[in-house]
C-alpha atoms as a PDB file:
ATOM      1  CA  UNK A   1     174.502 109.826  31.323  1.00  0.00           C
ATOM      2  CA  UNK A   2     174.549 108.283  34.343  1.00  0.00           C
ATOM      3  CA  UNK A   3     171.317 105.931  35.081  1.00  0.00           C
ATOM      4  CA  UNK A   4     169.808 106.960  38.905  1.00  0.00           C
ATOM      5  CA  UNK A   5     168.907 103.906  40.551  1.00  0.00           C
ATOM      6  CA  UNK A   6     165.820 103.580  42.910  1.00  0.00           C
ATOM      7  CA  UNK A   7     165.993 101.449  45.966  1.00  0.00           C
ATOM      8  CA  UNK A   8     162.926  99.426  47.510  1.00  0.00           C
ATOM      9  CA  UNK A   9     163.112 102.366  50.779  1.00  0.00           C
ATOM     10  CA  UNK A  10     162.809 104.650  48.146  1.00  0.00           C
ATOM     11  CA  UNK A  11     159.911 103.202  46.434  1.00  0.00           C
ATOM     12  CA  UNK A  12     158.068 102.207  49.828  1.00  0.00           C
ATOM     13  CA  UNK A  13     158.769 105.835  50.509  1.00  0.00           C
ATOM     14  CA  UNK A  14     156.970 107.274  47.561  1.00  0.00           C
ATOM     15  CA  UNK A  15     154.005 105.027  48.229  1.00  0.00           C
ATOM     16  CA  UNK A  16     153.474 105.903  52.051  1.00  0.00           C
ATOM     17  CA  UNK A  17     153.631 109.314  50.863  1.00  0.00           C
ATOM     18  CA  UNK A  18     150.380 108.842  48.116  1.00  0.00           C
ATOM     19  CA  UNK A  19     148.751 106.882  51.152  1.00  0.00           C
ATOM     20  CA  UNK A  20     148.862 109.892  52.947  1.00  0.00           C
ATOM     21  CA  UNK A  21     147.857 112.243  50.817  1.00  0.00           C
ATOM     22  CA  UNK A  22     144.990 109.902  49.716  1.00  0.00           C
ATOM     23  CA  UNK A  23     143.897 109.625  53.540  1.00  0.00           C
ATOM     24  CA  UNK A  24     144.339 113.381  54.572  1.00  0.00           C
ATOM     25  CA  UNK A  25     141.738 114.100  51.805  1.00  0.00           C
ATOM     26  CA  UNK A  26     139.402 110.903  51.940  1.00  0.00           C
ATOM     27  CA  UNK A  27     137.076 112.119  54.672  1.00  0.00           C
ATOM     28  CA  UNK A  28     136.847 115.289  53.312  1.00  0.00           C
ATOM     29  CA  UNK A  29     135.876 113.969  50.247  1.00  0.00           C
ATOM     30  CA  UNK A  30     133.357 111.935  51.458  1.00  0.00           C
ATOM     31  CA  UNK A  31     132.059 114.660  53.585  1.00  0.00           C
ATOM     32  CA  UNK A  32     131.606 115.982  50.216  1.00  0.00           C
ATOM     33  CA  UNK A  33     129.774 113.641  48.907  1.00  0.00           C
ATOM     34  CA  UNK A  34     127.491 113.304  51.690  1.00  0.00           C
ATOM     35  CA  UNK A  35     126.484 116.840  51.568  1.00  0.00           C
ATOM     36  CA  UNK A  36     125.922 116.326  47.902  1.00  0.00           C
ATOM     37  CA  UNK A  37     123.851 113.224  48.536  1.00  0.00           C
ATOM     38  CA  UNK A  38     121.746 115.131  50.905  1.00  0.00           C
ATOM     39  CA  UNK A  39     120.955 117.484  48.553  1.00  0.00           C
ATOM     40  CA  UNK A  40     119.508 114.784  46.043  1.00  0.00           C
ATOM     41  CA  UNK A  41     117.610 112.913  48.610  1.00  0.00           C
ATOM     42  CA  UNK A  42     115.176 115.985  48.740  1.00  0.00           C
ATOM     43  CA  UNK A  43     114.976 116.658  45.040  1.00  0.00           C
ATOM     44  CA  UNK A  44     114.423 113.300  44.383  1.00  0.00           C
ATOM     45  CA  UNK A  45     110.802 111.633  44.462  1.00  0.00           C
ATOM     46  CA  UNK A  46     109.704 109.460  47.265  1.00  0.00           C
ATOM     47  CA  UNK A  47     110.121 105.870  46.561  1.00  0.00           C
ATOM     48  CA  UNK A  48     112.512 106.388  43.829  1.00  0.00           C
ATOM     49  CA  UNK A  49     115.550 106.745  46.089  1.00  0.00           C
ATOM     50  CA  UNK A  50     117.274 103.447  45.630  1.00  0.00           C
ATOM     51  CA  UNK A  51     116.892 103.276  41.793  1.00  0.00           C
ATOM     52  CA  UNK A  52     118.040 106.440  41.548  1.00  0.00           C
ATOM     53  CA  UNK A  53     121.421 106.054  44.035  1.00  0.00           C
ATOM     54  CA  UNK A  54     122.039 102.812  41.155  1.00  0.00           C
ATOM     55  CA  UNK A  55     120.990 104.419  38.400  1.00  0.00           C
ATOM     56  CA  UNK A  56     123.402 107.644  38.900  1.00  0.00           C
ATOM     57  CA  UNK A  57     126.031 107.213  41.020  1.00  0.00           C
ATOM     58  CA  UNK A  58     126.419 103.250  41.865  1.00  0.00           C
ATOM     59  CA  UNK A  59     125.669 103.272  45.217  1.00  0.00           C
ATOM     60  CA  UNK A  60     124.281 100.764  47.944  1.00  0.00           C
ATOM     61  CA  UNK A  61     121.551 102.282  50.124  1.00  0.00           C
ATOM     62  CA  UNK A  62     124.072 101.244  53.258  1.00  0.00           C
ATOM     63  CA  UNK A  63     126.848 103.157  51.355  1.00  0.00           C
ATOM     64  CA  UNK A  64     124.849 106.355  50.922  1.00  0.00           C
ATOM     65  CA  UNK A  65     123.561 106.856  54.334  1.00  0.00           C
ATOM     66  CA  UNK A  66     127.271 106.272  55.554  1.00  0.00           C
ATOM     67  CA  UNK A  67     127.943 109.112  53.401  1.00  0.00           C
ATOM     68  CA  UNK A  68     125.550 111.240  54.540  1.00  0.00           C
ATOM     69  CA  UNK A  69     126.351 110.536  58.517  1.00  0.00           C
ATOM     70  CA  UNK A  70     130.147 111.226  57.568  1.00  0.00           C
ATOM     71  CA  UNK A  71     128.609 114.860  56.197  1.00  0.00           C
ATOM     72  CA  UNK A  72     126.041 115.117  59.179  1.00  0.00           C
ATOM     73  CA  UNK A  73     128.949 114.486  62.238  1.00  0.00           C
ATOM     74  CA  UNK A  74     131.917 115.133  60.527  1.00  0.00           C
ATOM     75  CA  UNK A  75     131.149 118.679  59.006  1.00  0.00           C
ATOM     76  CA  UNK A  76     133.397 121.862  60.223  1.00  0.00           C
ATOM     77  CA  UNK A  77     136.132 121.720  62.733  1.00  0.00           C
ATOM     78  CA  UNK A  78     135.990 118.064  63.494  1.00  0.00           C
ATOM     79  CA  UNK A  79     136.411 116.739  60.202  1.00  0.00           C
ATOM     80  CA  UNK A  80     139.953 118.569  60.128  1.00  0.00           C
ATOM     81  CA  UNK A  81     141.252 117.309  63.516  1.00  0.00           C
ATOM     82  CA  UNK A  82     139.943 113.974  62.434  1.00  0.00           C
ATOM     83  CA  UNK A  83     141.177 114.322  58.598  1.00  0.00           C
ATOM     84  CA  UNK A  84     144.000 111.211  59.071  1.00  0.00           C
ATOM     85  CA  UNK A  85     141.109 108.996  59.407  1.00  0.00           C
ATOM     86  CA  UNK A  86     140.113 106.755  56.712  1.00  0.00           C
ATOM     87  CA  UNK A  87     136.819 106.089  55.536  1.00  0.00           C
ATOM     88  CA  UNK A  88     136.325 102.209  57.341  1.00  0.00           C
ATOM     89  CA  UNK A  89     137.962 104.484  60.398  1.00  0.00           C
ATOM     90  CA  UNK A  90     135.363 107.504  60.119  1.00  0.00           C
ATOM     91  CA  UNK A  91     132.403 105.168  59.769  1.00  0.00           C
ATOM     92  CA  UNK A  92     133.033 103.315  63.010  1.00  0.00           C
ATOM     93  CA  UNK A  93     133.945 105.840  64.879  1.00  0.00           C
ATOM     94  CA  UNK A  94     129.976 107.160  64.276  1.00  0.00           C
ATOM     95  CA  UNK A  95     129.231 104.865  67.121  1.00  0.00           C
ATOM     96  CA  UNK A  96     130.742 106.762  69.643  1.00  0.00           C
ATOM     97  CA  UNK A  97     129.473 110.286  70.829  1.00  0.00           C
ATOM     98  CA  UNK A  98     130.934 113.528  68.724  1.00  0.00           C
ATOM     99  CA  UNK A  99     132.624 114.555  72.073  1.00  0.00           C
ATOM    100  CA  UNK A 100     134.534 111.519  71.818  1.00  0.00           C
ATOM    101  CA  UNK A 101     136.006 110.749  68.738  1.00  0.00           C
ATOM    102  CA  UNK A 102     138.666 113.218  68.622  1.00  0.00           C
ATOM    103  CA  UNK A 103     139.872 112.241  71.793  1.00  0.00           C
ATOM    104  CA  UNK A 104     139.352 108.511  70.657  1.00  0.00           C
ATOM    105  CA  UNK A 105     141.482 108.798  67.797  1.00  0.00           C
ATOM    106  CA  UNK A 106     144.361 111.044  69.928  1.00  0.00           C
ATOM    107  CA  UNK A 107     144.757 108.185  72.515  1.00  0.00           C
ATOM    108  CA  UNK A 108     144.464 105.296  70.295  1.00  0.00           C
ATOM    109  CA  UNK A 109     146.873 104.406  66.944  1.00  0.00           C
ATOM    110  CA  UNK A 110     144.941 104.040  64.665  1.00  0.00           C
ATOM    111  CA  UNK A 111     147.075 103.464  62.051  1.00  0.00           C
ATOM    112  CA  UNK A 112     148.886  99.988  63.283  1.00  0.00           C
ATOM    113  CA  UNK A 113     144.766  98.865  64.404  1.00  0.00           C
ATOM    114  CA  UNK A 114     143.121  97.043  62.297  1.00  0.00           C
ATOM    115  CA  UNK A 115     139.563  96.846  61.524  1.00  0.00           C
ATOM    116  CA  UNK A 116     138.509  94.012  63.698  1.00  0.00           C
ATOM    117  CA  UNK A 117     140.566  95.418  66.454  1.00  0.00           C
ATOM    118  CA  UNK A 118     139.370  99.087  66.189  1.00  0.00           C
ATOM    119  CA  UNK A 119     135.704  97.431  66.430  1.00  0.00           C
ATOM    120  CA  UNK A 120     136.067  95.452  69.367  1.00  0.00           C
ATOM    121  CA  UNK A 121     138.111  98.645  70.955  1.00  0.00           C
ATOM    122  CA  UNK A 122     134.954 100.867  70.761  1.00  0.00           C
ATOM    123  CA  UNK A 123     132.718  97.925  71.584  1.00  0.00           C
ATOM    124  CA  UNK A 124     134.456  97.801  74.763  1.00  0.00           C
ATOM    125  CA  UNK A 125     134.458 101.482  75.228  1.00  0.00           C
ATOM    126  CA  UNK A 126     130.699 101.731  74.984  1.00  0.00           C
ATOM    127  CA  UNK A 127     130.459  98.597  77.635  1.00  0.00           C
ATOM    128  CA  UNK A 128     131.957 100.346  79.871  1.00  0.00           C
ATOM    129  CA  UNK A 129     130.450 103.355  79.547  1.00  0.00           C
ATOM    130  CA  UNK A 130     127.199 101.379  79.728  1.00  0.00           C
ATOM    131  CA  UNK A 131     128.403  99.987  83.175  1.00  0.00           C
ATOM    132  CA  UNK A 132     129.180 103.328  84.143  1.00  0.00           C
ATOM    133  CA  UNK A 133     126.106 104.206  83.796  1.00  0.00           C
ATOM    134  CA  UNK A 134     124.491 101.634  85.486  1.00  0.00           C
ATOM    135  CA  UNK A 135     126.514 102.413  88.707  1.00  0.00           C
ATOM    136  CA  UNK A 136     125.545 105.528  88.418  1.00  0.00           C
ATOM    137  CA  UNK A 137     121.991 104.978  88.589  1.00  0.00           C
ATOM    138  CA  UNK A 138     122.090 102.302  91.242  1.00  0.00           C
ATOM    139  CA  UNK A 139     123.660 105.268  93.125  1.00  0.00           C
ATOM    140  CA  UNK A 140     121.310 108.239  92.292  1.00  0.00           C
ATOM    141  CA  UNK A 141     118.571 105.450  93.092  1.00  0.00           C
ATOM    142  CA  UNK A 142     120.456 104.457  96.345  1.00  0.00           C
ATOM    143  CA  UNK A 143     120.199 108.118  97.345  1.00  0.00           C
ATOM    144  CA  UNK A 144     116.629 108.402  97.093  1.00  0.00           C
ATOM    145  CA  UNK A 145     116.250 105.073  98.486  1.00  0.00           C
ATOM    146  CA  UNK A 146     117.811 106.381 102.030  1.00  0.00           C
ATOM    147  CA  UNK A 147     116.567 106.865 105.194  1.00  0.00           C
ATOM    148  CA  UNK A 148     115.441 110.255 105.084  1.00  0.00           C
ATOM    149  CA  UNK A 149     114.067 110.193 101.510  1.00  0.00           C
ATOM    150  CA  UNK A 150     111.853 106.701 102.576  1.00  0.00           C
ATOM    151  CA  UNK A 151     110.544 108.504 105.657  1.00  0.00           C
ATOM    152  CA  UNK A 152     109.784 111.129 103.250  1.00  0.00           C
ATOM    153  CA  UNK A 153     107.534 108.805 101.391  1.00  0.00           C
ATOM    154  CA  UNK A 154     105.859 107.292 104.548  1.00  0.00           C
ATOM    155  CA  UNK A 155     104.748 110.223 105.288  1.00  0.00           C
ATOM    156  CA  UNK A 156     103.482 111.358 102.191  1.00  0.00           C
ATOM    157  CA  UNK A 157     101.832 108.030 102.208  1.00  0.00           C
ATOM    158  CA  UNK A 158     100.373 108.125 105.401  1.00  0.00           C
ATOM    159  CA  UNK A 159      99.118 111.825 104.172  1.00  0.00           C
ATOM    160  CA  UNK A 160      97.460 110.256 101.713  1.00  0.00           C
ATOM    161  CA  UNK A 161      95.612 107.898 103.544  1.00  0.00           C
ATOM    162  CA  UNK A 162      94.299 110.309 105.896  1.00  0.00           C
ATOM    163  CA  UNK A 163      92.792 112.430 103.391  1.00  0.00           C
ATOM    164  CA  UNK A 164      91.097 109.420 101.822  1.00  0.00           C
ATOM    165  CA  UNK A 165      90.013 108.432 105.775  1.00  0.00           C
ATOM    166  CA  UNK A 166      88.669 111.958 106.162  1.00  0.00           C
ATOM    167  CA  UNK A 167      86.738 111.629 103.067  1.00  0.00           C
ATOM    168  CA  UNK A 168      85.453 108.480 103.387  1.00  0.00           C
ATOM    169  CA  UNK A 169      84.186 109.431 106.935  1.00  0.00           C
ATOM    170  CA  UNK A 170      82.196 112.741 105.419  1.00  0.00           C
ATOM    171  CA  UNK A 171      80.870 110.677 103.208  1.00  0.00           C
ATOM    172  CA  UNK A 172      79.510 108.232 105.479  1.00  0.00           C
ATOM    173  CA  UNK A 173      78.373 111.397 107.992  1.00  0.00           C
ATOM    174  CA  UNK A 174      76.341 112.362 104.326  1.00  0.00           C
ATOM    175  CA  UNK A 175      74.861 109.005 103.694  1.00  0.00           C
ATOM    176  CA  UNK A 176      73.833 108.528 107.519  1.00  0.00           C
ATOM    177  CA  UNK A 177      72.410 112.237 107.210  1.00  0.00           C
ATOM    178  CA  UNK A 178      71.016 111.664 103.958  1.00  0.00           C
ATOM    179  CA  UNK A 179      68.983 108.496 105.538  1.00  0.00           C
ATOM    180  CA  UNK A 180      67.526 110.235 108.802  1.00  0.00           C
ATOM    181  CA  UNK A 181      66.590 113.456 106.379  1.00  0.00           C
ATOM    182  CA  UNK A 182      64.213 110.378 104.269  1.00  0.00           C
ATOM    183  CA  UNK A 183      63.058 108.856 107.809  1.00  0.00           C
ATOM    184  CA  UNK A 184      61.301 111.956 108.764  1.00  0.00           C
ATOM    185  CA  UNK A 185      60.554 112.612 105.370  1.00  0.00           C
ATOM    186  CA  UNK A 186      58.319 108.863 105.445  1.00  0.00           C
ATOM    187  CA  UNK A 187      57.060 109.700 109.035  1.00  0.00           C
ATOM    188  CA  UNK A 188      55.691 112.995 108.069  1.00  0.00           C
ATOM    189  CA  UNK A 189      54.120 111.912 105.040  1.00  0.00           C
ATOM    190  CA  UNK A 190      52.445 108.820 107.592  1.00  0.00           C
ATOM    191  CA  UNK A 191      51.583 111.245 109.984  1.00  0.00           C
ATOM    192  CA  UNK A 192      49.931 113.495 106.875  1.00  0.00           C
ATOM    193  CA  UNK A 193      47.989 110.157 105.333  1.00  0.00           C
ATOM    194  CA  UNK A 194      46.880 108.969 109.069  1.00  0.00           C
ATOM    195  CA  UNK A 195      45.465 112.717 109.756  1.00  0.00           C
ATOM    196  CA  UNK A 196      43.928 112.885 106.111  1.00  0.00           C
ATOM    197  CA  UNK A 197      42.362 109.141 106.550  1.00  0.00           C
ATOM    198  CA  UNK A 198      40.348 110.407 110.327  1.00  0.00           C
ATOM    199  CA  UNK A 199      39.547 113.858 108.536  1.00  0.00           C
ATOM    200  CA  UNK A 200      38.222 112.095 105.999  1.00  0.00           C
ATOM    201  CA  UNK A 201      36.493 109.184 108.580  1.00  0.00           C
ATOM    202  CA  UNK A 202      35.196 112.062 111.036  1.00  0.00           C
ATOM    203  CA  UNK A 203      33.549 113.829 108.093  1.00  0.00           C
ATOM    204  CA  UNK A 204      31.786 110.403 106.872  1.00  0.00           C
ATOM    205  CA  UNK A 205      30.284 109.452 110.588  1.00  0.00           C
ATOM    206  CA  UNK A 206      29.249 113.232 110.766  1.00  0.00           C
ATOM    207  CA  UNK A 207      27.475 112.862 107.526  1.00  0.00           C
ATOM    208  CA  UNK A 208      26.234 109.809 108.480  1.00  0.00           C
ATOM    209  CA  UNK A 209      24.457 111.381 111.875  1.00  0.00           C
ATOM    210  CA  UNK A 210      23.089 114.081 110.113  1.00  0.00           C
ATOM    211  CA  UNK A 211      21.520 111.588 108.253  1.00  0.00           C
ATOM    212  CA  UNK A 212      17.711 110.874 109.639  1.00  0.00           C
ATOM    213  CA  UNK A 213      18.005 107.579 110.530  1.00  0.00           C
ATOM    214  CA  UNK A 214      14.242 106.151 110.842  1.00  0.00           C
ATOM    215  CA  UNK A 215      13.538 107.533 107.269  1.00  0.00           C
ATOM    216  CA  UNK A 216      16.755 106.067 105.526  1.00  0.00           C
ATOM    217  CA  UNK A 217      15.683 102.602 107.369  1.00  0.00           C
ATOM    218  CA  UNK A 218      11.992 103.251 105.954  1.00  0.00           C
ATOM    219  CA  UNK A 219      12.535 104.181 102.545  1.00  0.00           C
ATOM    220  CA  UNK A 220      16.054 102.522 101.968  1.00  0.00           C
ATOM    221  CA  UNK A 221      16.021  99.141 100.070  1.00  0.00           C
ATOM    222  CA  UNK A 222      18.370  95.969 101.151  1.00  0.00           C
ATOM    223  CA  UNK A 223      20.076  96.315  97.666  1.00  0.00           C
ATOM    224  CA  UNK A 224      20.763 100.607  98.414  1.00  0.00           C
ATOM    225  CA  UNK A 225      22.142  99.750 101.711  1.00  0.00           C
ATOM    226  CA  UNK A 226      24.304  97.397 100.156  1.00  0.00           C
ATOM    227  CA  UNK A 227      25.632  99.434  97.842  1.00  0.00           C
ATOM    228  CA  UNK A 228      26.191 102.428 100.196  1.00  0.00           C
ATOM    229  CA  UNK A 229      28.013  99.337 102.399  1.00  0.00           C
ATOM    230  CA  UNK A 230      30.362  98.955  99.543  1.00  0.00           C
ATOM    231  CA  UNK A 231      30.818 102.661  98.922  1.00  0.00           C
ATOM    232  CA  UNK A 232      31.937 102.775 102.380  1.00  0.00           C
ATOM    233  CA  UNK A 233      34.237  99.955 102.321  1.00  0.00           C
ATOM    234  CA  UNK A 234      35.919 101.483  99.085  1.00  0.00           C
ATOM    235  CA  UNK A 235      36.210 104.820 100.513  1.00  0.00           C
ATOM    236  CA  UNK A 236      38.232 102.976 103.387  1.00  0.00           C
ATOM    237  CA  UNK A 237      40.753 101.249 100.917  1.00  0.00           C
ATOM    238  CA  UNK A 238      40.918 104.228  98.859  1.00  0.00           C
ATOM    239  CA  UNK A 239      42.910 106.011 101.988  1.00  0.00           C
ATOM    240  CA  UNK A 240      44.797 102.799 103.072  1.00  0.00           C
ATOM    241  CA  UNK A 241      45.532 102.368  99.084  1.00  0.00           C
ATOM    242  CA  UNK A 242      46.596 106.125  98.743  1.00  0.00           C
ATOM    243  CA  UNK A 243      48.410 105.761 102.490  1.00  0.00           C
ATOM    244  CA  UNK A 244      50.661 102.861 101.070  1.00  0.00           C
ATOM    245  CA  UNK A 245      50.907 104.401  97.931  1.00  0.00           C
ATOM    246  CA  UNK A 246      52.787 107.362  99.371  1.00  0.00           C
ATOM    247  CA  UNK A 247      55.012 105.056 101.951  1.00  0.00           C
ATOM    248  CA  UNK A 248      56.112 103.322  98.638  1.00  0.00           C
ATOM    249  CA  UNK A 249      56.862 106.294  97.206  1.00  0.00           C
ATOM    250  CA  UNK A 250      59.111 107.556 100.038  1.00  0.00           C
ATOM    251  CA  UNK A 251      60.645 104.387 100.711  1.00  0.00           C
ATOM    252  CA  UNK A 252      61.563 103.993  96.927  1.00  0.00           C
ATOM    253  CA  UNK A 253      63.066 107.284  97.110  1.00  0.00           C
ATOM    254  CA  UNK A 254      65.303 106.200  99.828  1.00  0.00           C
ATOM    255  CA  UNK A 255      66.115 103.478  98.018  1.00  0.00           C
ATOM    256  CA  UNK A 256      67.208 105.643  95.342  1.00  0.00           C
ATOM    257  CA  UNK A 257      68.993 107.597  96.853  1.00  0.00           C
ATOM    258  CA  UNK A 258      70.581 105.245  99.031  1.00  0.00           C
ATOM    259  CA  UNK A 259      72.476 103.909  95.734  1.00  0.00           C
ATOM    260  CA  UNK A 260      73.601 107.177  94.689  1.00  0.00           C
ATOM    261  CA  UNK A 261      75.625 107.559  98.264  1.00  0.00           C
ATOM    262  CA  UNK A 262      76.752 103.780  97.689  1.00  0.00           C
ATOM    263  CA  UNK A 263      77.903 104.803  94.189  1.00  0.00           C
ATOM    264  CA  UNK A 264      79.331 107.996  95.290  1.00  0.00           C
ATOM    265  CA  UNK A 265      81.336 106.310  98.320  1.00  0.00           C
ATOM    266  CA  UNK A 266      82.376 102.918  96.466  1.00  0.00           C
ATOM    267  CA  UNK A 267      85.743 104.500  94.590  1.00  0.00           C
ATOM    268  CA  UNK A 268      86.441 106.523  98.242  1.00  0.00           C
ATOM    269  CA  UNK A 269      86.343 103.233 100.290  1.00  0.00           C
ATOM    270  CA  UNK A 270      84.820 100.160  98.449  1.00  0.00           C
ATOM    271  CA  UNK A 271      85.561  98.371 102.258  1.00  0.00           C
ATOM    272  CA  UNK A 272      83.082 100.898 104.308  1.00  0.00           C
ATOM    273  CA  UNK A 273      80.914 101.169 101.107  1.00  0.00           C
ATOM    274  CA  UNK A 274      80.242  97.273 101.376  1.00  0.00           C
ATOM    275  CA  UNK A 275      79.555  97.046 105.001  1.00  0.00           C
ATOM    276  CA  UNK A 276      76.879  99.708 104.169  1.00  0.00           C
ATOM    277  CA  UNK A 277      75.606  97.580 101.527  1.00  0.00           C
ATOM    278  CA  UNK A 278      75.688  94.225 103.642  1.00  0.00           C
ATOM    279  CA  UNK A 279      73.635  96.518 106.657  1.00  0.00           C
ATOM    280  CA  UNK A 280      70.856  97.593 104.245  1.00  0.00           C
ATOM    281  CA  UNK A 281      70.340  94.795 102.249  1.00  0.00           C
ATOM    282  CA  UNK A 282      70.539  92.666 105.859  1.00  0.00           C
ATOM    283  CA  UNK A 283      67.411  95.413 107.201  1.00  0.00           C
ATOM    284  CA  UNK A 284      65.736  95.025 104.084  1.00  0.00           C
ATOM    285  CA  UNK A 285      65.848  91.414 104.151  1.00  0.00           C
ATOM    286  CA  UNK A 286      64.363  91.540 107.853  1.00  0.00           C
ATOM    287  CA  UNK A 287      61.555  93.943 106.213  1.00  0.00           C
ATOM    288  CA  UNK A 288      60.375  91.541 103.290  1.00  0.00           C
ATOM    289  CA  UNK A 289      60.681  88.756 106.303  1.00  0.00           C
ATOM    290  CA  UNK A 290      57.897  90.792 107.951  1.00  0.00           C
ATOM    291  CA  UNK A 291      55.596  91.138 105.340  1.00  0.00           C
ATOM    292  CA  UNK A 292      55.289  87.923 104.773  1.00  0.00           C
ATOM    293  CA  UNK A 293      54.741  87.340 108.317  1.00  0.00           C
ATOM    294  CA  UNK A 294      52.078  89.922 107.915  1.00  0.00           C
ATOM    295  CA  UNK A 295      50.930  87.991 104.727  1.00  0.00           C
ATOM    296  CA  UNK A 296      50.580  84.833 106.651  1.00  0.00           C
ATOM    297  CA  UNK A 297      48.859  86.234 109.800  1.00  0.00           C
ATOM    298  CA  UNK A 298      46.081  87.964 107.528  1.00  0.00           C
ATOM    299  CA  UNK A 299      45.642  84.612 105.855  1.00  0.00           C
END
């Protein structure tokens, strides 16, 4: 019986052949297994995940979600045009888009690449894709930056502005409105006092004539007329009192109201709302100046 001799081609023959029969299934195996570790990762209870990956099947947490991202991206059509990968290969190749790894893997041999070199091929490959986008954007923001497209923006601007001119002027139209509605307000309530205060005077002097005069100087005693002195005196300040009772009131109205427009202008234009503010406070300033002028004359 003759003895058949193998040769070393023939044996490195017979062991590129298992290599690729072990490769064309790998990633569908661990597509497999992906699918199957999806399934458990729902079944099993939260927070029991990683003792039960070592407790049942040996694997790293690391190891199992590459598993399940093989199953996730690598499911259907593209895990047959990508079957020659092996598993190192698949699991890198998760960094670039799904559009792009089958074309990756047809223009590059990935069979003579090693892992180091594979890793700085799709490093590069996703730098310059970065860059590309980059230029892109400086050029879509180049575009809008132009000529037309700033003008644009002026204008719109300069809209803008004008509205918040327009608005600010109404309100300051409202305010100055606002303020001569209150002076004629306080100058017919003066006018009302002043007419009130001679009614009231003309009715005392006619009540006083009516009053026979020899018999009120027979029969009335120092210490009567005094007191009907200071009756009359009291009456006086009681309409002066009640006169500058109601111009306080009116003024402090004003006031009033003369914040609310301040408020209500202040976030339209803080600039024209502080020049108001700087005019009043500079008129009431003169007004308390007065009064004490007043205060120091009477003294």
């Amino acid at each position: 019986m003759t003895e058949i001799t193998r040769s070393p081609a023939m044996i490195a023959g017979e062991i590129n052949t298992i290599k690729e029969q072990v490769r064309s299934t790998a990633l569908s195996a661990s597509v497999e297994i992906g699918h199957r570790l999806q399934e458990a990762k729902a079944l099993v209870p939260a927070g029991e995940w990683v003792r039960w990956l070592k407790d049942n099947v040996d694997y790293s947490v690391r190891t199992a979600q590459n598993l399940m991202a093989l199953a996730q991206e690598y499911d259907g059509s593209q895990a047959q045009a990508l079957s020659r990968l092996s598993y190192t290969q698949a699991v890198m190749l998760l960094a670039l888009p799904q559009e792009e790894r089958e074309e990756f893997a047809e223009t590059h041999d990935l069979d003579a690449m090693s892992t180091r070199e594979l890793q700085k091929e799709i490093q590069t490959l996703k730098a310059e894709k970065a860059e590309m986008q980059i230029t892109m954007d400086e050029l879509i923001k180049s575009q809008a930056d132009s000529p037309a497209e700033e003008l644009k923006q002026q204008i719109a601007g300069l809209e803008g502005k004008l509205k918040e001119t327009r608005a600010a002027v109404q309100t300051a139209k409202d305010v100055n409105k606002a303020a001569k509605e209150t002076e004629r307000q306080l100058r017919d309530k003066l006018r009302e006092t002043e007419e009130t205060a001679r009614k009231d005077k003309e009715a005392l002097e006619a009540a006083l004539k009516k009053a026979p005069e020899p018999i009120i100087q027979q029969v009335t005693p120092p210490d009567v007329e005094k007191e009907l002195s200071d009756l009359r005196a009291r009456a006086s300040r009681s309409q002066a009192e009640e006169a500058l009772r109601a111009g306080y009131s009116v003024i402090q109205n004003m006031y009033e109201r003369l914040l609310e427009n301040l408020a209500d202008l202040s976030p339209i234009d803080a600039d024209l709302a502080a020049r108001f503010r700087a005019a009043f406070g500079k008129g009431l300033r003169m007004m308390a100046d007065g009064l004490e002028k007043d205060k120091g004359a009477a003294a």
